[in-house]
Structures are given as C-alpha cells and as structure tokens.
PDB file of N, CA and C in Angstrom:
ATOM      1  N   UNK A   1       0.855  -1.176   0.000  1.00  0.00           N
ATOM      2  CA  UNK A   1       0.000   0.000   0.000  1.00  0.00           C
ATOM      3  C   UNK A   1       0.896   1.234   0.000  1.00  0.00           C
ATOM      4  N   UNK A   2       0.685   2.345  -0.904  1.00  0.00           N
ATOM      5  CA  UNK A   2       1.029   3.727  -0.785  1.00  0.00           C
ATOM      6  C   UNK A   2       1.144   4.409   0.388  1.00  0.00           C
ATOM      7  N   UNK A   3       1.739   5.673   0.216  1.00  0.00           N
ATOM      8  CA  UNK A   3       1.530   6.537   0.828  1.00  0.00           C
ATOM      9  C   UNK A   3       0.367   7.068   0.695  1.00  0.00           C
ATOM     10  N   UNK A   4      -0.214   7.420  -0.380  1.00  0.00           N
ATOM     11  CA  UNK A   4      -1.210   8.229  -1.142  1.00  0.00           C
ATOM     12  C   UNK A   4      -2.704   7.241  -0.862  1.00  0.00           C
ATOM     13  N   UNK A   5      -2.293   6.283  -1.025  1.00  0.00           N
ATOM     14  CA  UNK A   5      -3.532   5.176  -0.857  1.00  0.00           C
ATOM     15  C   UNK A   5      -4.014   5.348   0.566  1.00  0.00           C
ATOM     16  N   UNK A   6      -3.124   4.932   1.462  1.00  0.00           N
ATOM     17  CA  UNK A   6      -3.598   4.744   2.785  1.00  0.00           C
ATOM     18  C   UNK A   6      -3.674   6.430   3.530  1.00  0.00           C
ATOM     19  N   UNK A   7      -3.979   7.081   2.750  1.00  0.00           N
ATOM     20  CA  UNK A   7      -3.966   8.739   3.332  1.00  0.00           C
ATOM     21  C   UNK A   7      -5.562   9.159   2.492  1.00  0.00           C
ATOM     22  N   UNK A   8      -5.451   8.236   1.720  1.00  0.00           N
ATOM     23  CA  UNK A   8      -6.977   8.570   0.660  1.00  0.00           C
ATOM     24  C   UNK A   8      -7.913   8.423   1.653  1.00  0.00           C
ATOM     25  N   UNK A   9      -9.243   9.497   2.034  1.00  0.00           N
ATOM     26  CA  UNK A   9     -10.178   9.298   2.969  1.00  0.00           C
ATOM     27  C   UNK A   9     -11.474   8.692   1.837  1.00  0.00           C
ATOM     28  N   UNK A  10     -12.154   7.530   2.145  1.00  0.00           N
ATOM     29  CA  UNK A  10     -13.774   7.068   1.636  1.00  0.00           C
ATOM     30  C   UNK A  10     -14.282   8.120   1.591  1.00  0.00           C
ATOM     31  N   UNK A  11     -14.956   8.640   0.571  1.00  0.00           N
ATOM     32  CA  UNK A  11     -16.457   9.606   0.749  1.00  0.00           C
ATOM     33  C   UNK A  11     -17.384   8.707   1.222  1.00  0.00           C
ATOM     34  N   UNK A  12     -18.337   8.997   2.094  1.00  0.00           N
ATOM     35  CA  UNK A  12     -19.044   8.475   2.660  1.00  0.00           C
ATOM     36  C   UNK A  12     -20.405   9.451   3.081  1.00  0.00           C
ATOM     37  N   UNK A  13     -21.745   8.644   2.727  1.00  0.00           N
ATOM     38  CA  UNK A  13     -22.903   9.462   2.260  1.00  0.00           C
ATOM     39  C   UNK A  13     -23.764   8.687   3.584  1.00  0.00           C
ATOM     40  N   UNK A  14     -24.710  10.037   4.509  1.00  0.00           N
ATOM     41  CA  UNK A  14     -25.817   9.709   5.149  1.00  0.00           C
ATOM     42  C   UNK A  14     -26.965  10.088   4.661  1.00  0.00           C
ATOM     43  N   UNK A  15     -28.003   8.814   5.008  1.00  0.00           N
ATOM     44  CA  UNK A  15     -28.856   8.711   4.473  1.00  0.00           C
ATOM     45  C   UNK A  15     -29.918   8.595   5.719  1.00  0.00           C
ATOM     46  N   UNK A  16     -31.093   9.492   5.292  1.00  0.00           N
ATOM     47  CA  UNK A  16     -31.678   9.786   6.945  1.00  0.00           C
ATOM     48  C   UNK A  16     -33.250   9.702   6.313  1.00  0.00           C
ATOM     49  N   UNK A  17     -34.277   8.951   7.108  1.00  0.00           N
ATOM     50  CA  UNK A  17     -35.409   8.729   6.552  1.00  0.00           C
ATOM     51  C   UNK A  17     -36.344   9.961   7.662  1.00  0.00           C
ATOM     52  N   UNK A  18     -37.182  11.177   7.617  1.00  0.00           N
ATOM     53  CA  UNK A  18     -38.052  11.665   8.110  1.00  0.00           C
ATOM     54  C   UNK A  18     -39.010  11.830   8.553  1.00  0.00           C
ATOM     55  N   UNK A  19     -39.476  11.553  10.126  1.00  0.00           N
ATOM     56  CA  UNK A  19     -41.053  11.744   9.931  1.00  0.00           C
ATOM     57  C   UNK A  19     -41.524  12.737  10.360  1.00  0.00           C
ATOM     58  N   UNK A  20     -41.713  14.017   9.819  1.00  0.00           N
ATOM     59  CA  UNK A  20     -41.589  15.492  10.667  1.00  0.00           C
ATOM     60  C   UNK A  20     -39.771  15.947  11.077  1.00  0.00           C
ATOM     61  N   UNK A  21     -39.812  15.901  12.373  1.00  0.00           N
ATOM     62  CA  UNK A  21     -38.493  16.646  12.505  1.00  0.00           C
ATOM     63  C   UNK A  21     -38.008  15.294  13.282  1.00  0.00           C
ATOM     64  N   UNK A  22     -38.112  14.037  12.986  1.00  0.00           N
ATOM     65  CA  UNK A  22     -37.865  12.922  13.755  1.00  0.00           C
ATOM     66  C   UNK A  22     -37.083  12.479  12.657  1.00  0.00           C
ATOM     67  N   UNK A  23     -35.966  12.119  12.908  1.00  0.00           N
ATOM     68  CA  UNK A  23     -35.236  10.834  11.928  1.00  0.00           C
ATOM     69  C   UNK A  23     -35.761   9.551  12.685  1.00  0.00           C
ATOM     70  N   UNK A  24     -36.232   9.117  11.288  1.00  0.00           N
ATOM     71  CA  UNK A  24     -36.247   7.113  12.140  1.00  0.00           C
ATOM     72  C   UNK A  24     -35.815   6.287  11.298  1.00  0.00           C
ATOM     73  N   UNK A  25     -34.740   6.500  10.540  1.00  0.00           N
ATOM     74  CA  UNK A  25     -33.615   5.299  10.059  1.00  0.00           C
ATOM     75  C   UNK A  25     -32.463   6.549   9.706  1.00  0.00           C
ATOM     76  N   UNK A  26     -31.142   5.792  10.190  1.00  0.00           N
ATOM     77  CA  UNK A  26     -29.837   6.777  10.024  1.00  0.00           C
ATOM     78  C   UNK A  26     -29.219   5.814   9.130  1.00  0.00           C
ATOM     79  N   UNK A  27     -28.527   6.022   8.323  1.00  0.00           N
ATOM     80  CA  UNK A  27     -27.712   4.692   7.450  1.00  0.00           C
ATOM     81  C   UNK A  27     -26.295   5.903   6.849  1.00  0.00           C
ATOM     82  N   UNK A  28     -25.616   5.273   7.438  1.00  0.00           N
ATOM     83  CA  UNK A  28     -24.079   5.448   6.525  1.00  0.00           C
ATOM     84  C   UNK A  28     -23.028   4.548   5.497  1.00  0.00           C
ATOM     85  N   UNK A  29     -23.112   4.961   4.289  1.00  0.00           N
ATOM     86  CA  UNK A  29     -21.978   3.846   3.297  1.00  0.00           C
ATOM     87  C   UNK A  29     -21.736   4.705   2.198  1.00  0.00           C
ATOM     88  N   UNK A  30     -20.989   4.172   1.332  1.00  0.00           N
ATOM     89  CA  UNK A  30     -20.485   4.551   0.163  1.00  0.00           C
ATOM     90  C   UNK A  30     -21.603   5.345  -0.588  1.00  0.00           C
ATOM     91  N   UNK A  31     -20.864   6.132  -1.643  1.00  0.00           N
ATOM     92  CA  UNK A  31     -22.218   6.709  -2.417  1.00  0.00           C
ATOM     93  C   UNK A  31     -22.870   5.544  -3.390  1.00  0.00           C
ATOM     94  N   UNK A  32     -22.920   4.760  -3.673  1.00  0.00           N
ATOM     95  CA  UNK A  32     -23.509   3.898  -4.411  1.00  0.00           C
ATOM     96  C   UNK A  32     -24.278   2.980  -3.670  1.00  0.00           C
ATOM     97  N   UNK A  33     -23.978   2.713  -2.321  1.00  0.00           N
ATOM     98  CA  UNK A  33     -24.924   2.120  -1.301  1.00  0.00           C
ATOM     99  C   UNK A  33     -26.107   2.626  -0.878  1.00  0.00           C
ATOM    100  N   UNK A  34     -25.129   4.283  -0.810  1.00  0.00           N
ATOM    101  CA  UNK A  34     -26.348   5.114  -0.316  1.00  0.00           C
ATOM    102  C   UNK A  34     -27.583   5.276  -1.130  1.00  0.00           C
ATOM    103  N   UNK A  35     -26.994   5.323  -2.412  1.00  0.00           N
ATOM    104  CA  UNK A  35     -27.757   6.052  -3.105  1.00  0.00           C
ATOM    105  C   UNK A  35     -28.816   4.416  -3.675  1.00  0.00           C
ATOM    106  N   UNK A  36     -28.469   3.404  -3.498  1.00  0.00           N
ATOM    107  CA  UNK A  36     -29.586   2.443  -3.731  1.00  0.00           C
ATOM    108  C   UNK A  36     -30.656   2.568  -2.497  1.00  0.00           C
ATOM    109  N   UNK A  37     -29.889   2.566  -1.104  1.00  0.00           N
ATOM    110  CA  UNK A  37     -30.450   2.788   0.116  1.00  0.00           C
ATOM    111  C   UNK A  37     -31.853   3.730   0.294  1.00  0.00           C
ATOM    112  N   UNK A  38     -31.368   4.887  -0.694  1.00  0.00           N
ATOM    113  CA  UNK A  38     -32.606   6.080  -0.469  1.00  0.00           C
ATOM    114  C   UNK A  38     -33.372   6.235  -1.426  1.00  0.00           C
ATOM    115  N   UNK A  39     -33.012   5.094  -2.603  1.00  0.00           N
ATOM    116  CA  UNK A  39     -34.110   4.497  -3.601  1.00  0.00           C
ATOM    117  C   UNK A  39     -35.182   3.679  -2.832  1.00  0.00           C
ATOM    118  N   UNK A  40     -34.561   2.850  -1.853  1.00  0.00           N
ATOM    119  CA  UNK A  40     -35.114   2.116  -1.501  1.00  0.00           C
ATOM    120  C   UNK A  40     -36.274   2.229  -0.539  1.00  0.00           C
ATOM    121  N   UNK A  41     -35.910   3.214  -0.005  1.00  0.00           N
ATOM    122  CA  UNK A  41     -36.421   3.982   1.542  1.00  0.00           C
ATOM    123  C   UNK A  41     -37.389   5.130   0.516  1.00  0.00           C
ATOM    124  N   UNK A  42     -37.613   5.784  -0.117  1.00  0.00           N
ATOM    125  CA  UNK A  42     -38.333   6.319  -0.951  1.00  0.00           C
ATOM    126  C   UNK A  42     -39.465   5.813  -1.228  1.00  0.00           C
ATOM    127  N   UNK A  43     -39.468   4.692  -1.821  1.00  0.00           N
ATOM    128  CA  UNK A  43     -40.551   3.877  -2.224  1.00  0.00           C
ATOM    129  C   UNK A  43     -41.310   3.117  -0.778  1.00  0.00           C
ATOM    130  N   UNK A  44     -40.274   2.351   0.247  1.00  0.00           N
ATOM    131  CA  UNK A  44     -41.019   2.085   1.112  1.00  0.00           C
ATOM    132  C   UNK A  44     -41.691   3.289   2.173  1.00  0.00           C
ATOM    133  N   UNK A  45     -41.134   4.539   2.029  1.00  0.00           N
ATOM    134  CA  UNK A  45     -41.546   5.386   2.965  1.00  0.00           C
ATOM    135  C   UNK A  45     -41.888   6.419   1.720  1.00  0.00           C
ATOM    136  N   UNK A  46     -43.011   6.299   1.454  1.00  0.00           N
ATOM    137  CA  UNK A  46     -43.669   6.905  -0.165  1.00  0.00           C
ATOM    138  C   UNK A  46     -43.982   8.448   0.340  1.00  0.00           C
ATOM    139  N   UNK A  47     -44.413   8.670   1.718  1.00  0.00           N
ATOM    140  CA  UNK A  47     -44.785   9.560   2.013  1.00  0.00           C
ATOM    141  C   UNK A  47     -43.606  10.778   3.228  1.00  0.00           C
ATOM    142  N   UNK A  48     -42.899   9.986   3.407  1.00  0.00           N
ATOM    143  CA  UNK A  48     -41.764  10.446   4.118  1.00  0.00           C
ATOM    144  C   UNK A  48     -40.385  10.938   3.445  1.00  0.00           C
ATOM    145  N   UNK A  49     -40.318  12.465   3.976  1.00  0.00           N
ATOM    146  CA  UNK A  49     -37.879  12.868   3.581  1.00  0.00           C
ATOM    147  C   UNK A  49     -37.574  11.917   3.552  1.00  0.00           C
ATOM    148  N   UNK A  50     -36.406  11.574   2.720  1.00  0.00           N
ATOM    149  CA  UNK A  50     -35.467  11.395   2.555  1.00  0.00           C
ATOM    150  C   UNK A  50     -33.970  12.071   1.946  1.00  0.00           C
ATOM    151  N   UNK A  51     -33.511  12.117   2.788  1.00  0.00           N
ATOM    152  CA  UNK A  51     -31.816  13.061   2.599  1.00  0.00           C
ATOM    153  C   UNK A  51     -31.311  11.963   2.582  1.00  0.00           C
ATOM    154  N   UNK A  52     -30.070  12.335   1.510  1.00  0.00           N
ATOM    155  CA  UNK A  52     -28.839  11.921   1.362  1.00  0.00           C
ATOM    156  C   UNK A  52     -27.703  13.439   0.894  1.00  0.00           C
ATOM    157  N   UNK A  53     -26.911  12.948   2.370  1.00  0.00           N
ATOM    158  CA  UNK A  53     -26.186  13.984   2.622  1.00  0.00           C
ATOM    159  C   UNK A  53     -24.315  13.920   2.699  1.00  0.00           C
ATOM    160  N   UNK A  54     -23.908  14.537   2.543  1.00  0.00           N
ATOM    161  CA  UNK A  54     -22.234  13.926   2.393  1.00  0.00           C
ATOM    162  C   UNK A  54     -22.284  14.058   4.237  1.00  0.00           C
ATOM    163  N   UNK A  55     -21.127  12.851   4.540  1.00  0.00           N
ATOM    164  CA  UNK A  55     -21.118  12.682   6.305  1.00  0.00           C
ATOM    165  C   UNK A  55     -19.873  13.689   6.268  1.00  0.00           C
ATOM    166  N   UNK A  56     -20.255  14.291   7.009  1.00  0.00           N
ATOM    167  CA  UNK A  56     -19.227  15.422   7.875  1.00  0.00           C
ATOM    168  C   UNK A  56     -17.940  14.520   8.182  1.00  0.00           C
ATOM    169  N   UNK A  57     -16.727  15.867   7.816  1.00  0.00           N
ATOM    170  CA  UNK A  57     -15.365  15.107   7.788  1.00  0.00           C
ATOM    171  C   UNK A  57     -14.729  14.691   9.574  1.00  0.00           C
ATOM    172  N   UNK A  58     -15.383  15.873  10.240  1.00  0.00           N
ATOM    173  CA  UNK A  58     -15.006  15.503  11.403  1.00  0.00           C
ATOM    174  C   UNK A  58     -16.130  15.010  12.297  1.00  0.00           C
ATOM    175  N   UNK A  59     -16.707  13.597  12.763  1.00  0.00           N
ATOM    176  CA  UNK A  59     -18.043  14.107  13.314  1.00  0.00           C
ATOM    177  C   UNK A  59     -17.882  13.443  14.759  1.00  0.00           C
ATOM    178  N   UNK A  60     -18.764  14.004  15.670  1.00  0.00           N
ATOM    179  CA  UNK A  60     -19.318  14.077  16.975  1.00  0.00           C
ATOM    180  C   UNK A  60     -19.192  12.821  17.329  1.00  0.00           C
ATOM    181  N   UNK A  61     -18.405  12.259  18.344  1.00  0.00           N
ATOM    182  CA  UNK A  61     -18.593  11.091  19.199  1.00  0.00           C
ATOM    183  C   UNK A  61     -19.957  10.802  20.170  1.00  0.00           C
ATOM    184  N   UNK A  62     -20.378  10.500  20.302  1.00  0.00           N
ATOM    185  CA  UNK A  62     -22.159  10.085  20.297  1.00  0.00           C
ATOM    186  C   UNK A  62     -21.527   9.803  21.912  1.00  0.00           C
ATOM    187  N   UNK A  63     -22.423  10.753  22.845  1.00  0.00           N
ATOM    188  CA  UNK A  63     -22.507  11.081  24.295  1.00  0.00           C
ATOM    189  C   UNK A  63     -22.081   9.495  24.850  1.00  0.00           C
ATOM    190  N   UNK A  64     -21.689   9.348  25.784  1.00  0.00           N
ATOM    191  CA  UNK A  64     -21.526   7.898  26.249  1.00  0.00           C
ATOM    192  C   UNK A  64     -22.918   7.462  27.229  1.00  0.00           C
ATOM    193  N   UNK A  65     -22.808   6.364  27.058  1.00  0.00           N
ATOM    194  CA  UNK A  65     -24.160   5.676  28.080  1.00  0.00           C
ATOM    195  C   UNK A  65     -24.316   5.872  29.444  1.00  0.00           C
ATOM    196  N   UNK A  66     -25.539   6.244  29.888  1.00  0.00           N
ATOM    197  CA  UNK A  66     -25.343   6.389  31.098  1.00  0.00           C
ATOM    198  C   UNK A  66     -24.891   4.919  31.906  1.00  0.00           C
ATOM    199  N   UNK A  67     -24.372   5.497  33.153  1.00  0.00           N
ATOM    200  CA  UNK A  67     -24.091   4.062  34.338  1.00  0.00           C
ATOM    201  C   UNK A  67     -24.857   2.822  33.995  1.00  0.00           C
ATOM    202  N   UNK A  68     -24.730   1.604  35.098  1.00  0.00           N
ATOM    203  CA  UNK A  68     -25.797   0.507  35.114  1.00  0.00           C
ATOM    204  C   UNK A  68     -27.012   1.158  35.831  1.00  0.00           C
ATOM    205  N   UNK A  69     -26.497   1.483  36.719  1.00  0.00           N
ATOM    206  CA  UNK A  69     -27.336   2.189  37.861  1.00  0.00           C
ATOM    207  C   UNK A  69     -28.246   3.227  37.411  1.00  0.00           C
ATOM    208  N   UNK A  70     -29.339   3.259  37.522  1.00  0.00           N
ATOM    209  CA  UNK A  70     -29.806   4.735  36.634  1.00  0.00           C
ATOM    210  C   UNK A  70     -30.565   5.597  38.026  1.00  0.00           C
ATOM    211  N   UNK A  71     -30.648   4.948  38.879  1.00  0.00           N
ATOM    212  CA  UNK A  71     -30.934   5.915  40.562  1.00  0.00           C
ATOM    213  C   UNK A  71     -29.777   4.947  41.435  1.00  0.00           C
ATOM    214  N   UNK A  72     -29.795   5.783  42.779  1.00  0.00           N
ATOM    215  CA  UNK A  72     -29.083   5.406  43.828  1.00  0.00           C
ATOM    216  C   UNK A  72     -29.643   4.202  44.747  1.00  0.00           C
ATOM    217  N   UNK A  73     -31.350   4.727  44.886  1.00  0.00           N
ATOM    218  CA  UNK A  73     -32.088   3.724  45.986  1.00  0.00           C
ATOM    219  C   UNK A  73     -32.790   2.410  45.504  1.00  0.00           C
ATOM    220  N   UNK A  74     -32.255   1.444  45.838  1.00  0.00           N
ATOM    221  CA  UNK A  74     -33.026   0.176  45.007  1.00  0.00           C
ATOM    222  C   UNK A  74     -34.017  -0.122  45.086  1.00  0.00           C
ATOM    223  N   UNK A  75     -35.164  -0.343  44.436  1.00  0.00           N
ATOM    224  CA  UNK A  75     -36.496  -0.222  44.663  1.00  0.00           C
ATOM    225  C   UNK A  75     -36.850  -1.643  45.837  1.00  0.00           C
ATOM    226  N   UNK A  76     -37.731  -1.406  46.279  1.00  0.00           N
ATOM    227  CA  UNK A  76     -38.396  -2.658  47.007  1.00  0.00           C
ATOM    228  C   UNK A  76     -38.853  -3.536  46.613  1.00  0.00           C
TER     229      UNK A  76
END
C-alpha cells in the first residue's frame, strides 16, 4: 500500500429517513450504497424525507451511556 492510498479518505454518504423533525432510520456507506439505500427507503416510505447527505469530515462522538445504575435507591 502507498503513501497516497492509505492517506486517501472514503467519501461516505448519510442517508436519513423523516417523519416530521424525527429521523427514524440513520444509514451510513459509500455513495452507491447510499444512493440504492434512499431508492429504496423512498418507495417504502412513499410519504416520508429522505436526505442523502455527504457525512461530515469531522463528526461528533455520540454522548456515552449512562451508568448501570440509573438511581441510587433500590427499589423494594
């Protein structure tokens, strides 16, 4: 492998299905995945957005999970 090769970044396309201001399917892949993906999601969601959007070069690490514990006092 190159220098040039292994420095080459994937374009990589999100694809987000709408219901109002709700996303309820997120999908990330290649543009040719994507773009069958939001063919696909089109027709099954006839009446619902669909975006396909280029994925941001730097993006957001997704908040971490809360504890096991989600209160202090154990219920009875």
């Amino acid at each position: 492998m190159t220098t040039a090769t292994a420095t080459q970044t994937i374009e990589r396309r999100r694809v987000r299905v709408w219901f109002g201001e709700h996303v309820i399917a997120d999908y990330n892949a290649e543009p040719a995945l994507a773009e069958r993906y939001a063919d696909a999601m089109s027709r099954r969601f006839a009446g619902l957005r669909v975006t396909n959007d280029p994925m941001p070069t730097v993006d957001k690490l997704p908040d971490p999970l809360p504890g096991e514990r989600m209160w202090d006092v154990a219920p009875r």
